[in-house]
N, C-alpha and C. Protein backbone atom coordinates (compact mmCIF):
# COMPACT_ATOMS: atom_id res chain seq x y z
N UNK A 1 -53.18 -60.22 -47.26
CA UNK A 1 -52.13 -61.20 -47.39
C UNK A 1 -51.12 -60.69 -48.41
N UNK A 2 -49.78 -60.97 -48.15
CA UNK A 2 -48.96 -60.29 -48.72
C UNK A 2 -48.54 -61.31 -49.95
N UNK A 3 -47.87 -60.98 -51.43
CA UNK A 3 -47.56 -61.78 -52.38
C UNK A 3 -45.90 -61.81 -51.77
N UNK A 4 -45.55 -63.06 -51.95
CA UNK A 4 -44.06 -63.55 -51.96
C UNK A 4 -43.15 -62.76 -53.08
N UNK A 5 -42.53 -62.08 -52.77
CA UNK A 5 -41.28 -62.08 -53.93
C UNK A 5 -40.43 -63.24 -54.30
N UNK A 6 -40.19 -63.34 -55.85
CA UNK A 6 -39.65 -63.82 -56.70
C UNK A 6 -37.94 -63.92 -55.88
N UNK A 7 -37.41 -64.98 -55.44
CA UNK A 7 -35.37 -64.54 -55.53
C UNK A 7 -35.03 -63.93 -56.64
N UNK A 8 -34.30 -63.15 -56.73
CA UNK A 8 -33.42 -62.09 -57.81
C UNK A 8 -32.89 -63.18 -58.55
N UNK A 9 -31.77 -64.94 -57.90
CA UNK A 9 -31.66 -65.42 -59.01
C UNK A 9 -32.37 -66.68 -59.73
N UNK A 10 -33.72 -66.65 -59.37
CA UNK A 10 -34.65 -67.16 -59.81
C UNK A 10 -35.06 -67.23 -61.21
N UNK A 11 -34.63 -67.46 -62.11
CA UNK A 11 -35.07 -67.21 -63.54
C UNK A 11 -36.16 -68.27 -64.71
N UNK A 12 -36.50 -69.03 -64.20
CA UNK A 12 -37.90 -69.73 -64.13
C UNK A 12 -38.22 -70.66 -63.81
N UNK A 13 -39.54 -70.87 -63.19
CA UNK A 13 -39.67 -72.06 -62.89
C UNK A 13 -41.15 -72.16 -63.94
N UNK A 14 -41.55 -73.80 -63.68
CA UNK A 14 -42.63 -74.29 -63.91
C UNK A 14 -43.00 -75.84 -63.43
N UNK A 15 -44.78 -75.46 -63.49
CA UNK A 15 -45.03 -77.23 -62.31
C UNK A 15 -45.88 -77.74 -63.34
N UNK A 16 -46.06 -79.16 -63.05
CA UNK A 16 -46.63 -80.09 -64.23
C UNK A 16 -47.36 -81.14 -62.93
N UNK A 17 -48.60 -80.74 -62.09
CA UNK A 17 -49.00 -82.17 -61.08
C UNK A 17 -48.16 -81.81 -59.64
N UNK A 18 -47.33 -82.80 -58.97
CA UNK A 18 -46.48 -82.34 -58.19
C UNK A 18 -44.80 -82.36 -58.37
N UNK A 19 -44.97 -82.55 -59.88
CA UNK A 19 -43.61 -82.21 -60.33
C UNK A 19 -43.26 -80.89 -60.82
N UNK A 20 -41.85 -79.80 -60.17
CA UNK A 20 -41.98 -78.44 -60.67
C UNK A 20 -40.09 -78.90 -60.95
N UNK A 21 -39.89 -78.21 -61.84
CA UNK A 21 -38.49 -77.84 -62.03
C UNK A 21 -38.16 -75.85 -62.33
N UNK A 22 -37.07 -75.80 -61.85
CA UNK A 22 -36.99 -74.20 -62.10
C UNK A 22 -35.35 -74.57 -62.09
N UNK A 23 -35.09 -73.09 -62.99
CA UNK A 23 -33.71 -72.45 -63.09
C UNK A 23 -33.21 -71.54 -62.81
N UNK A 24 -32.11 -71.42 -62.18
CA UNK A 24 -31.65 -70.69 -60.89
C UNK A 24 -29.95 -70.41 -61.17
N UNK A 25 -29.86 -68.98 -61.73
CA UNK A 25 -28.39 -68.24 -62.07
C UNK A 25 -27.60 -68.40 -60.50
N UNK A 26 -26.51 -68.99 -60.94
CA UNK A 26 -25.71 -68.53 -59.90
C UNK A 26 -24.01 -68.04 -60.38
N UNK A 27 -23.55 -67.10 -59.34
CA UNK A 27 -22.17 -66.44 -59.62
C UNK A 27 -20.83 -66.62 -58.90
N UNK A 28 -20.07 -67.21 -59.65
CA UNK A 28 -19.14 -67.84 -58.78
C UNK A 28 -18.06 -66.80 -59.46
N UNK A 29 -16.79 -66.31 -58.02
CA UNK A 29 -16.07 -65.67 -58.78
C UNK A 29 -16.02 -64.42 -59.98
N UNK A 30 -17.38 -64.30 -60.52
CA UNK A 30 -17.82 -62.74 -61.64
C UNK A 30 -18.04 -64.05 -62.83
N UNK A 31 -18.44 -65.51 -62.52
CA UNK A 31 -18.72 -66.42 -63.63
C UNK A 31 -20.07 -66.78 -63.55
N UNK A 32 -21.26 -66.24 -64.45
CA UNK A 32 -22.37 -66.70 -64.11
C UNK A 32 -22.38 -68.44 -64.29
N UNK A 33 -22.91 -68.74 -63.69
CA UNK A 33 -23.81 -70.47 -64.44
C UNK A 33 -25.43 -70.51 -63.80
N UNK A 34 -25.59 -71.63 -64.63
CA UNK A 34 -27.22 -71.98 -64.12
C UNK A 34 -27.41 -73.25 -63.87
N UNK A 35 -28.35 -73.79 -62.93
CA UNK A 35 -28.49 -74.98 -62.15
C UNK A 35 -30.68 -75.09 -62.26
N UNK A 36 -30.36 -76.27 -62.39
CA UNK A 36 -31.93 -76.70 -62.48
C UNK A 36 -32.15 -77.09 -61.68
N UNK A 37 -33.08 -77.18 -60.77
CA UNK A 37 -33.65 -78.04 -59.72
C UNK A 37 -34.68 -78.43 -59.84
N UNK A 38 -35.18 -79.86 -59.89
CA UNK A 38 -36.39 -80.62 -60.20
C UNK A 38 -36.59 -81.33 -58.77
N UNK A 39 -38.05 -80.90 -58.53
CA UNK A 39 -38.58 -81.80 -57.01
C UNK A 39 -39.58 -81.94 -57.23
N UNK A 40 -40.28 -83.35 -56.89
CA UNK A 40 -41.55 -83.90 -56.07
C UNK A 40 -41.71 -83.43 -55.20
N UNK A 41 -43.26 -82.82 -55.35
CA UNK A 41 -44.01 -82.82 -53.75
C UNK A 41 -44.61 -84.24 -53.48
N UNK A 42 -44.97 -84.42 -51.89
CA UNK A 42 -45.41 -85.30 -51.43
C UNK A 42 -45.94 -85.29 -49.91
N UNK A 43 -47.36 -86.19 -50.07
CA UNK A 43 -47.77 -85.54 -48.93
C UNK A 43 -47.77 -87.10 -47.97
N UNK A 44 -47.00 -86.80 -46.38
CA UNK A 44 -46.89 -88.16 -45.51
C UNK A 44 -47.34 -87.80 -44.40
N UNK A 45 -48.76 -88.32 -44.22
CA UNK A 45 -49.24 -88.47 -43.42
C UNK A 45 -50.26 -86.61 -43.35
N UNK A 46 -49.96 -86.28 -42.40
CA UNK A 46 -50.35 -84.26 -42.81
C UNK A 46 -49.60 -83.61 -43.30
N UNK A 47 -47.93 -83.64 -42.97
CA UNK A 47 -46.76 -83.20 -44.10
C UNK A 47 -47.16 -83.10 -45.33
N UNK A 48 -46.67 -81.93 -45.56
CA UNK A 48 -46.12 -81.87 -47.53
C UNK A 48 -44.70 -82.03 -46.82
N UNK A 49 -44.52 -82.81 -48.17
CA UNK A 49 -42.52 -83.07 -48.35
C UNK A 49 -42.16 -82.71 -49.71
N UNK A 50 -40.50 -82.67 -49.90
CA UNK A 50 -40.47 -82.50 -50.95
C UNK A 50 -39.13 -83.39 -51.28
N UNK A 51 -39.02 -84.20 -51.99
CA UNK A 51 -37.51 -84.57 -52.99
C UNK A 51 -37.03 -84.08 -53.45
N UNK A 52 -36.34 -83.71 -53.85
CA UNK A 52 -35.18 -82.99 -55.01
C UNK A 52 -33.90 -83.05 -55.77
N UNK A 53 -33.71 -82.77 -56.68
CA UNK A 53 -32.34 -83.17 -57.95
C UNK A 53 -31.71 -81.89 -58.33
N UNK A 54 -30.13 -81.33 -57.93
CA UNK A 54 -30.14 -80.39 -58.05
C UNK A 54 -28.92 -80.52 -59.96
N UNK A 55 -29.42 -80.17 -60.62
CA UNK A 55 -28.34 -80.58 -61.78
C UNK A 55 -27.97 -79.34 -62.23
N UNK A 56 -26.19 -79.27 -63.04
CA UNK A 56 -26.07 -77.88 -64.26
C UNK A 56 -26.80 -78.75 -65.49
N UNK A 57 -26.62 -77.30 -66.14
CA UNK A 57 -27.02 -77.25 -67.65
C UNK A 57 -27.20 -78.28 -68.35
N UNK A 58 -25.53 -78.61 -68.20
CA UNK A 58 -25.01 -79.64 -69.03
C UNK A 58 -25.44 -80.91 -68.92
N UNK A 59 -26.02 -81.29 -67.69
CA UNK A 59 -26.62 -82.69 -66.90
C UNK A 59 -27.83 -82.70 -67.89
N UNK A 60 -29.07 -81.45 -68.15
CA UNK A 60 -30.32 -81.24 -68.02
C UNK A 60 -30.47 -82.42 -69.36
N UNK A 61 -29.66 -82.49 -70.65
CA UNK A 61 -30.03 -83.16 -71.80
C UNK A 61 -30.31 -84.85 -71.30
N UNK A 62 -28.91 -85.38 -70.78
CA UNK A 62 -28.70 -86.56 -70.23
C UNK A 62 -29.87 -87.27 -69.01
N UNK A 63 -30.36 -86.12 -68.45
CA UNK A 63 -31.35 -86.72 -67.38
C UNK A 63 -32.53 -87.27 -67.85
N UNK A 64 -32.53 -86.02 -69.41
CA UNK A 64 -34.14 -86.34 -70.21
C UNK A 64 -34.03 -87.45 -70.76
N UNK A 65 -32.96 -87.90 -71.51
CA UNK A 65 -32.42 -89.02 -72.04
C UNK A 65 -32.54 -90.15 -71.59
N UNK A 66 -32.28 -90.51 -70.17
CA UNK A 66 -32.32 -91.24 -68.98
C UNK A 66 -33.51 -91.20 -68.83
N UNK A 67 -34.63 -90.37 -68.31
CA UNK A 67 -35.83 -90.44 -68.01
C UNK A 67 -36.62 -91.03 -69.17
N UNK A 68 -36.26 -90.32 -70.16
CA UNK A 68 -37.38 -91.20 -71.88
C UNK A 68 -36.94 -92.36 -71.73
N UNK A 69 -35.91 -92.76 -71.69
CA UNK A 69 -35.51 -94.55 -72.28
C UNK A 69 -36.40 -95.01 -70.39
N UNK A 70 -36.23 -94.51 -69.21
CA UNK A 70 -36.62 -95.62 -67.99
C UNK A 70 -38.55 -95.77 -68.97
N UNK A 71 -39.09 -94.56 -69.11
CA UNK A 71 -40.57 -94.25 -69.39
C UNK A 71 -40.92 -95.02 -70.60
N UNK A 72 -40.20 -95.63 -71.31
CA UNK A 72 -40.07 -96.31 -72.52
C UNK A 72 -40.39 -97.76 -72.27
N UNK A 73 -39.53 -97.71 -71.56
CA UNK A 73 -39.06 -99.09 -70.79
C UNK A 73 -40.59 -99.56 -69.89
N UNK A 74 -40.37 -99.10 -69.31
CA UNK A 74 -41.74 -99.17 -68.27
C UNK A 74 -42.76 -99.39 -69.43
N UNK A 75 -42.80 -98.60 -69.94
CA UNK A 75 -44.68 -98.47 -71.21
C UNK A 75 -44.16 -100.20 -71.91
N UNK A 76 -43.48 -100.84 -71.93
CA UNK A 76 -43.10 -101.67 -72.88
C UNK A 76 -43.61 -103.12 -72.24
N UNK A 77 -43.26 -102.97 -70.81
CA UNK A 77 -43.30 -104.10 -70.38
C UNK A 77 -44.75 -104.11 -69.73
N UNK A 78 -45.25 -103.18 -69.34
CA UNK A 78 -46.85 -102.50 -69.16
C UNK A 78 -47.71 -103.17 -70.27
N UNK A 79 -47.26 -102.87 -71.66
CA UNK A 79 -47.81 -103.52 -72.91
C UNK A 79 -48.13 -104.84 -72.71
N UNK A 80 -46.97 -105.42 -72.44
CA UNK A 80 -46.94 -106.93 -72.24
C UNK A 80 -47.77 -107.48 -71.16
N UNK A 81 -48.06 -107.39 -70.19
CA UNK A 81 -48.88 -107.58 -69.20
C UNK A 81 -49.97 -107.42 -70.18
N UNK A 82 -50.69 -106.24 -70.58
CA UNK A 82 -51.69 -106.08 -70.94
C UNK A 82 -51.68 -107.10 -72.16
């Protein structure tokens, strides 16, 4: 069985469960930038699927930001029930 090569502008990924995000150079014009892409796997029915968020750089702070305060939020009112 053969190993997959890496894309050339692939520059890292990593998975946490069925959540993976990776970062991915791209060249517009002789201008590098970089783009994150964060996806869920998911499995429907025999399918794997996948979701996905494609963001720049600049998005990556604001999403975490957004994600801590929803995860905050959620644990808070979770409390309360309990």
């Amino acid at each position: 069985m053969s190993e997959k090569k890496k894309p050339d502008n692939l520059m890292f990924a990593v998975k946490a469960g069925t959540i993976q995000a990776s970062i991915w150079k791209n060249v517009h014009e002789k201008v590098e930038f970089f783009n994150v892409v964060a996806s869920r796997s998911y499995k429907q029915g025999e399918e794997w699927k996948k979701t996905e968020v494609t963001l720049n750089m600049r998005e990556v702070p604001d999403m975490i930001l957004c994600l801590k305060k929803v995860y905050e939020q959620n644990r808070a009112k979770v409390q309360d029930i309990e």
